[in-house]
PDB file of N, CA and C in Angstrom:
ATOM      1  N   UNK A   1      -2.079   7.093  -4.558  1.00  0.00           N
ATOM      2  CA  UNK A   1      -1.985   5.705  -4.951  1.00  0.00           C
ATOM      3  C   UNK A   1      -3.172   5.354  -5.837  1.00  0.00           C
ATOM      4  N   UNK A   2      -2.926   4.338  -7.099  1.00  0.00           N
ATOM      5  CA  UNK A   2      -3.991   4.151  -7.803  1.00  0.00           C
ATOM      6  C   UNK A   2      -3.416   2.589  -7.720  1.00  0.00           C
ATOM      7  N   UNK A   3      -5.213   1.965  -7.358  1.00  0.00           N
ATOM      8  CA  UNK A   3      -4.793   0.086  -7.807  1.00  0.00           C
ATOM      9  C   UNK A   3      -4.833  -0.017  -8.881  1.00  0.00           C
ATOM     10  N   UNK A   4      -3.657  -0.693 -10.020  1.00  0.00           N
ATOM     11  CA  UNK A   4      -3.566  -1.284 -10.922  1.00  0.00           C
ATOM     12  C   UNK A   4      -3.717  -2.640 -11.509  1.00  0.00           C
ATOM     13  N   UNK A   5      -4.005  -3.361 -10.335  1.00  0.00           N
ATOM     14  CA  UNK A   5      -4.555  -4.621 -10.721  1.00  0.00           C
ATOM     15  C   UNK A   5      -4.467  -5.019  -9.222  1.00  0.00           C
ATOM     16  N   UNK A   6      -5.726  -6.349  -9.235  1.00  0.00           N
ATOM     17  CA  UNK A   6      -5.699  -7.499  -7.794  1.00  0.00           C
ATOM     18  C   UNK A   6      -6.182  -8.670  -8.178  1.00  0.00           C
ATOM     19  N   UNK A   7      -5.875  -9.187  -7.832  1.00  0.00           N
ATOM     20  CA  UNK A   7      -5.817 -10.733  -7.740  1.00  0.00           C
ATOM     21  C   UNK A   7      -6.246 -11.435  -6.546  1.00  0.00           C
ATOM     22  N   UNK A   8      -7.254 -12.637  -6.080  1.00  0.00           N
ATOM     23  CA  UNK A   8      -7.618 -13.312  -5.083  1.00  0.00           C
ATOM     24  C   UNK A   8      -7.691 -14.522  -5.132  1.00  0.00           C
ATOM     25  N   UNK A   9      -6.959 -15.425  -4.514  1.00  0.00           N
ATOM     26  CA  UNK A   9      -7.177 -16.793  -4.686  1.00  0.00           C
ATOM     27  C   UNK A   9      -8.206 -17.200  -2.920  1.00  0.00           C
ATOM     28  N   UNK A  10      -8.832 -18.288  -3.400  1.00  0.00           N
ATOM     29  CA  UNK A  10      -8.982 -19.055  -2.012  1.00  0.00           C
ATOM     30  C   UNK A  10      -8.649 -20.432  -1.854  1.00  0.00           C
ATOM     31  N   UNK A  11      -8.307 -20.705  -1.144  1.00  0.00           N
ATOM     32  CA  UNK A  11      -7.511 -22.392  -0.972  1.00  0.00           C
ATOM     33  C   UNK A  11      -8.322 -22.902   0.095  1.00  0.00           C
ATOM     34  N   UNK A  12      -8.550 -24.286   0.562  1.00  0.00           N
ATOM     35  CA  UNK A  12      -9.283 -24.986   1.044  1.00  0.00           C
ATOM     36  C   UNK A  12      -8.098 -26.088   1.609  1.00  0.00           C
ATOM     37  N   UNK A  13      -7.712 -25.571   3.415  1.00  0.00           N
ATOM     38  CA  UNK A  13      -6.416 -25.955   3.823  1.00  0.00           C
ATOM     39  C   UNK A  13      -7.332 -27.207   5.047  1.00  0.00           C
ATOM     40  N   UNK A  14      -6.499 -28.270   5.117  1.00  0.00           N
ATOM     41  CA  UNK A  14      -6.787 -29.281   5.805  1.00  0.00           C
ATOM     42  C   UNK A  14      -5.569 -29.795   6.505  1.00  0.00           C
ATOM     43  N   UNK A  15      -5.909 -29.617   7.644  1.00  0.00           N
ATOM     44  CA  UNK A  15      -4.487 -29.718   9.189  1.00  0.00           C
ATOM     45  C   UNK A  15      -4.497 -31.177   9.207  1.00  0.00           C
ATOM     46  N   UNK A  16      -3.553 -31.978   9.730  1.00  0.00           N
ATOM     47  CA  UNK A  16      -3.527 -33.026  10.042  1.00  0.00           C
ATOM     48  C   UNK A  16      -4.227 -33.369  11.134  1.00  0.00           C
ATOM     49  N   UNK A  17      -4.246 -31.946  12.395  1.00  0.00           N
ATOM     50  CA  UNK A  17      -4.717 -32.184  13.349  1.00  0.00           C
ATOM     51  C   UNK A  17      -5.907 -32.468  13.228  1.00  0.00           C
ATOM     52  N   UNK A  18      -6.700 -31.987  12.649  1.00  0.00           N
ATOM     53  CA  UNK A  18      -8.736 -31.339  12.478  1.00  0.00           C
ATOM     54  C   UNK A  18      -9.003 -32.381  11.421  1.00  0.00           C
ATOM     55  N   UNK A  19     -10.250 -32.093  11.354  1.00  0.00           N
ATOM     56  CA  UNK A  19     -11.118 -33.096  10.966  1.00  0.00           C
ATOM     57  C   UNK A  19     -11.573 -31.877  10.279  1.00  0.00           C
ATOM     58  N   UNK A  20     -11.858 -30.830  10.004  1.00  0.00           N
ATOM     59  CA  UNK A  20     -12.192 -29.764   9.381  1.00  0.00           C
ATOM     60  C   UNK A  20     -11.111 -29.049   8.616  1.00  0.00           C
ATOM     61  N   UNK A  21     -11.901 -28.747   7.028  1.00  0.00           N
ATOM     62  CA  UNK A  21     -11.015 -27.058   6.515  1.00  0.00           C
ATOM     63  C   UNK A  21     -11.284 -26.261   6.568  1.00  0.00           C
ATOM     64  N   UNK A  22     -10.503 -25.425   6.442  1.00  0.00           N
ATOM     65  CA  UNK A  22      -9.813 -23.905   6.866  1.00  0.00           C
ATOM     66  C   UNK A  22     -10.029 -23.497   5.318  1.00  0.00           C
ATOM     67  N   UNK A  23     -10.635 -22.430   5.529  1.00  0.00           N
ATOM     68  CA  UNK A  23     -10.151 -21.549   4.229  1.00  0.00           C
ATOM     69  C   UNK A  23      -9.218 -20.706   4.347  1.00  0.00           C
ATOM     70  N   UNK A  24      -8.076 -20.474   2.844  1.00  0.00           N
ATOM     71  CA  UNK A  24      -7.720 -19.556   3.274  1.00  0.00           C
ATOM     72  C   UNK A  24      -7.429 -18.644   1.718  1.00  0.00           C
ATOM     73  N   UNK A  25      -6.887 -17.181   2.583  1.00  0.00           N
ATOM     74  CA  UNK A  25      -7.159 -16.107   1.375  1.00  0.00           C
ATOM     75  C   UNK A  25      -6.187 -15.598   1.182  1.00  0.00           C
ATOM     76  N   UNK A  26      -6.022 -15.805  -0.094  1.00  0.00           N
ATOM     77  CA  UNK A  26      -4.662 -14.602  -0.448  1.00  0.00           C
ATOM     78  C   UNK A  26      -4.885 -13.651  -1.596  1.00  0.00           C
ATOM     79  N   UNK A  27      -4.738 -12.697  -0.904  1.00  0.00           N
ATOM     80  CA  UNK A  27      -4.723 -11.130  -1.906  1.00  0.00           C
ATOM     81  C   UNK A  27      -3.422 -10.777  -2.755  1.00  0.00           C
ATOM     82  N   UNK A  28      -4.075 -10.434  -4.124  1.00  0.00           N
ATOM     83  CA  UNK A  28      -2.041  -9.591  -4.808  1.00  0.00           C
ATOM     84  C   UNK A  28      -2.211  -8.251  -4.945  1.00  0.00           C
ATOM     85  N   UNK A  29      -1.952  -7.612  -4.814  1.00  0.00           N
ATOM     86  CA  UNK A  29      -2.272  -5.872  -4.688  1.00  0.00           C
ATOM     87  C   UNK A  29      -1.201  -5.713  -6.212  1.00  0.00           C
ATOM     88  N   UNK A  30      -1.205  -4.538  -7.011  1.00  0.00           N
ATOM     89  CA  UNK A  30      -0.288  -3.537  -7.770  1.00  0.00           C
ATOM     90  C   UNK A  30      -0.799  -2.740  -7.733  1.00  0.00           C
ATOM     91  N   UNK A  31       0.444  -1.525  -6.872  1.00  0.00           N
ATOM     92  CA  UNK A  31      -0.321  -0.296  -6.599  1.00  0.00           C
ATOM     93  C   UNK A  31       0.599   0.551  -7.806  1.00  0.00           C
ATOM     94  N   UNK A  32      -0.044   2.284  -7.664  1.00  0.00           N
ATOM     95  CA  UNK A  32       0.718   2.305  -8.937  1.00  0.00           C
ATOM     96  C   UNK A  32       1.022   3.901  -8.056  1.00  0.00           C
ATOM     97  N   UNK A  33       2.166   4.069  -7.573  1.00  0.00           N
ATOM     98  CA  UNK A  33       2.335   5.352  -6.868  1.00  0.00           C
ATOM     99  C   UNK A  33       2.160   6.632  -7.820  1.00  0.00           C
ATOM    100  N   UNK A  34       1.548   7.934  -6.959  1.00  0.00           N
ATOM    101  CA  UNK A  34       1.424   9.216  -8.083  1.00  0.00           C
ATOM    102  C   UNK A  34       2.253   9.779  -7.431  1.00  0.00           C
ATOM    103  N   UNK A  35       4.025   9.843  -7.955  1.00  0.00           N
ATOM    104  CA  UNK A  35       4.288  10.860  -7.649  1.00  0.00           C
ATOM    105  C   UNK A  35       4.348  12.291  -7.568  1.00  0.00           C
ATOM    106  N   UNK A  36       3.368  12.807  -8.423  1.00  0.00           N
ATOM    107  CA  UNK A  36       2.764  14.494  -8.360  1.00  0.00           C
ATOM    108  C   UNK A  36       2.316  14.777  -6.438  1.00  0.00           C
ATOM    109  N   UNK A  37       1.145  13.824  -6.390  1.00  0.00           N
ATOM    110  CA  UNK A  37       0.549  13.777  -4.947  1.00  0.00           C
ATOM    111  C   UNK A  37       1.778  14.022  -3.563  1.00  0.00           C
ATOM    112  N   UNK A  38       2.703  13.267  -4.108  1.00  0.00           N
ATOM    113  CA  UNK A  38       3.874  13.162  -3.066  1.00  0.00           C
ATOM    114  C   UNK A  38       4.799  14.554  -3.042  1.00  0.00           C
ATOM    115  N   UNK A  39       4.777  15.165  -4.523  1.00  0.00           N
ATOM    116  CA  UNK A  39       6.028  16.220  -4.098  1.00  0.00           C
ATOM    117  C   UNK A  39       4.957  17.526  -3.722  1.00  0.00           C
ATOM    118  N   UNK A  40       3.498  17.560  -4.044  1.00  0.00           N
ATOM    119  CA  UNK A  40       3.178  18.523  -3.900  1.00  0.00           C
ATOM    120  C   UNK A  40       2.270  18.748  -2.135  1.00  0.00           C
ATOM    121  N   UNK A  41       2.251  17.490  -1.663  1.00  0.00           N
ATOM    122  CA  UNK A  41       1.931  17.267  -0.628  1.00  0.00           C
ATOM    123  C   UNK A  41       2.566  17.370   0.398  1.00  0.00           C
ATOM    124  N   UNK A  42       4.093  17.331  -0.171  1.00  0.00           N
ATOM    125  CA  UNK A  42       5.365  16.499   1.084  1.00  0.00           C
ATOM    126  C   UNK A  42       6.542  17.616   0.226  1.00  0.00           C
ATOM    127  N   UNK A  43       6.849  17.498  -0.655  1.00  0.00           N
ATOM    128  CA  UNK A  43       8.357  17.828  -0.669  1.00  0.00           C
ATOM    129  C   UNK A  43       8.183  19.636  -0.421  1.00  0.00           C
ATOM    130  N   UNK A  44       7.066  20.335  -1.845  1.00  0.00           N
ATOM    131  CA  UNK A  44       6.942  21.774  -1.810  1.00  0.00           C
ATOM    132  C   UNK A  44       7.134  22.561  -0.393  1.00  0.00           C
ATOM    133  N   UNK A  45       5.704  22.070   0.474  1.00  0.00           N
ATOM    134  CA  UNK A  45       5.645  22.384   1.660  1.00  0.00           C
ATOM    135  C   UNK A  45       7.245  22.427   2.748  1.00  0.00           C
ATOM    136  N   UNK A  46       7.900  21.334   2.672  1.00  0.00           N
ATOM    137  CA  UNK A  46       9.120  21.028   3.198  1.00  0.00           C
ATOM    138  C   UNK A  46      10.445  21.865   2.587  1.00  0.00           C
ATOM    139  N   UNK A  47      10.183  22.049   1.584  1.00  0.00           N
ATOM    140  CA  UNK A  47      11.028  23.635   0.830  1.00  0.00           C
ATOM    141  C   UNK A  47      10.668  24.691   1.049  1.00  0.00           C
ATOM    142  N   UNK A  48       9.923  24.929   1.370  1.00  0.00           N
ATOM    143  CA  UNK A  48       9.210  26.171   1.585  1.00  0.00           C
ATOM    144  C   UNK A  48       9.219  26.635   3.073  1.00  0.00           C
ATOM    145  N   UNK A  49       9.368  25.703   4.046  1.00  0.00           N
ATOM    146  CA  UNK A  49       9.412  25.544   5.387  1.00  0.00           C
ATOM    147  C   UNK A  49      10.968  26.287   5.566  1.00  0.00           C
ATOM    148  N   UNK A  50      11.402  25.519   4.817  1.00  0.00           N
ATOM    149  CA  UNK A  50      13.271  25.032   5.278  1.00  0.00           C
ATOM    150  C   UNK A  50      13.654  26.484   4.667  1.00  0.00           C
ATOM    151  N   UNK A  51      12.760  27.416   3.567  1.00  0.00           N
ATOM    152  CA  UNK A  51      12.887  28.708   3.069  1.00  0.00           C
ATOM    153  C   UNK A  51      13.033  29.487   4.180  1.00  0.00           C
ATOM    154  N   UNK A  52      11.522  29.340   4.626  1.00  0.00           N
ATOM    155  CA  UNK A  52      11.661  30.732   5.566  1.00  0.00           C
ATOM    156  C   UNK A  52      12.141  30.637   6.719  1.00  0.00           C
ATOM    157  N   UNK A  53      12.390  29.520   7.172  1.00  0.00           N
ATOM    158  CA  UNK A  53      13.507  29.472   8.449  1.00  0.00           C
ATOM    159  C   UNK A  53      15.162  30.027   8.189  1.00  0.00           C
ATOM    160  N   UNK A  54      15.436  29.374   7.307  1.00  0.00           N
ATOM    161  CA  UNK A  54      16.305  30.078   6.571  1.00  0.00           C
ATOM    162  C   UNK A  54      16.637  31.689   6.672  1.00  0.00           C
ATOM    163  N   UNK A  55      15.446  31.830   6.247  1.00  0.00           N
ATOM    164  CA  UNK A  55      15.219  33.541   5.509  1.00  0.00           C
ATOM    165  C   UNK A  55      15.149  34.108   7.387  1.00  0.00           C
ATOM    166  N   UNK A  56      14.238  33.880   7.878  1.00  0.00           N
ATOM    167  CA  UNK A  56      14.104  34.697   9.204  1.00  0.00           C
ATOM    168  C   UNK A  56      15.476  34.440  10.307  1.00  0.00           C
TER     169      UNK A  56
END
């Protein structure tokens, strides 16, 4: 995974109940998936498995 961009806001939230604010936070993530990492991590191994079971 590589981050491709983020974003953060903070807002300044006030309850009806309270006499006090609340902060609050919101994150935006864009992730940017590598699929190389995935087939050579996960799929090869899992072919190669399913080979020699196969084979024996």
């Amino acid at each position: 995974w590589a981050m491709k961009d983020y974003q953060g806001w903070k807002h300044s939230v006030a309850y009806g109940c309270c006499s006090d604010t609340y902060l609050d936070i919101t994150y935006h993530f864009v992730l940017l998936r590598l699929p190389l990492y995935f087939i050579v991590n996960v799929i090869i191994p899992c072919l190669l498995f399913s080979f020699v079971i196969a084979v024996s």
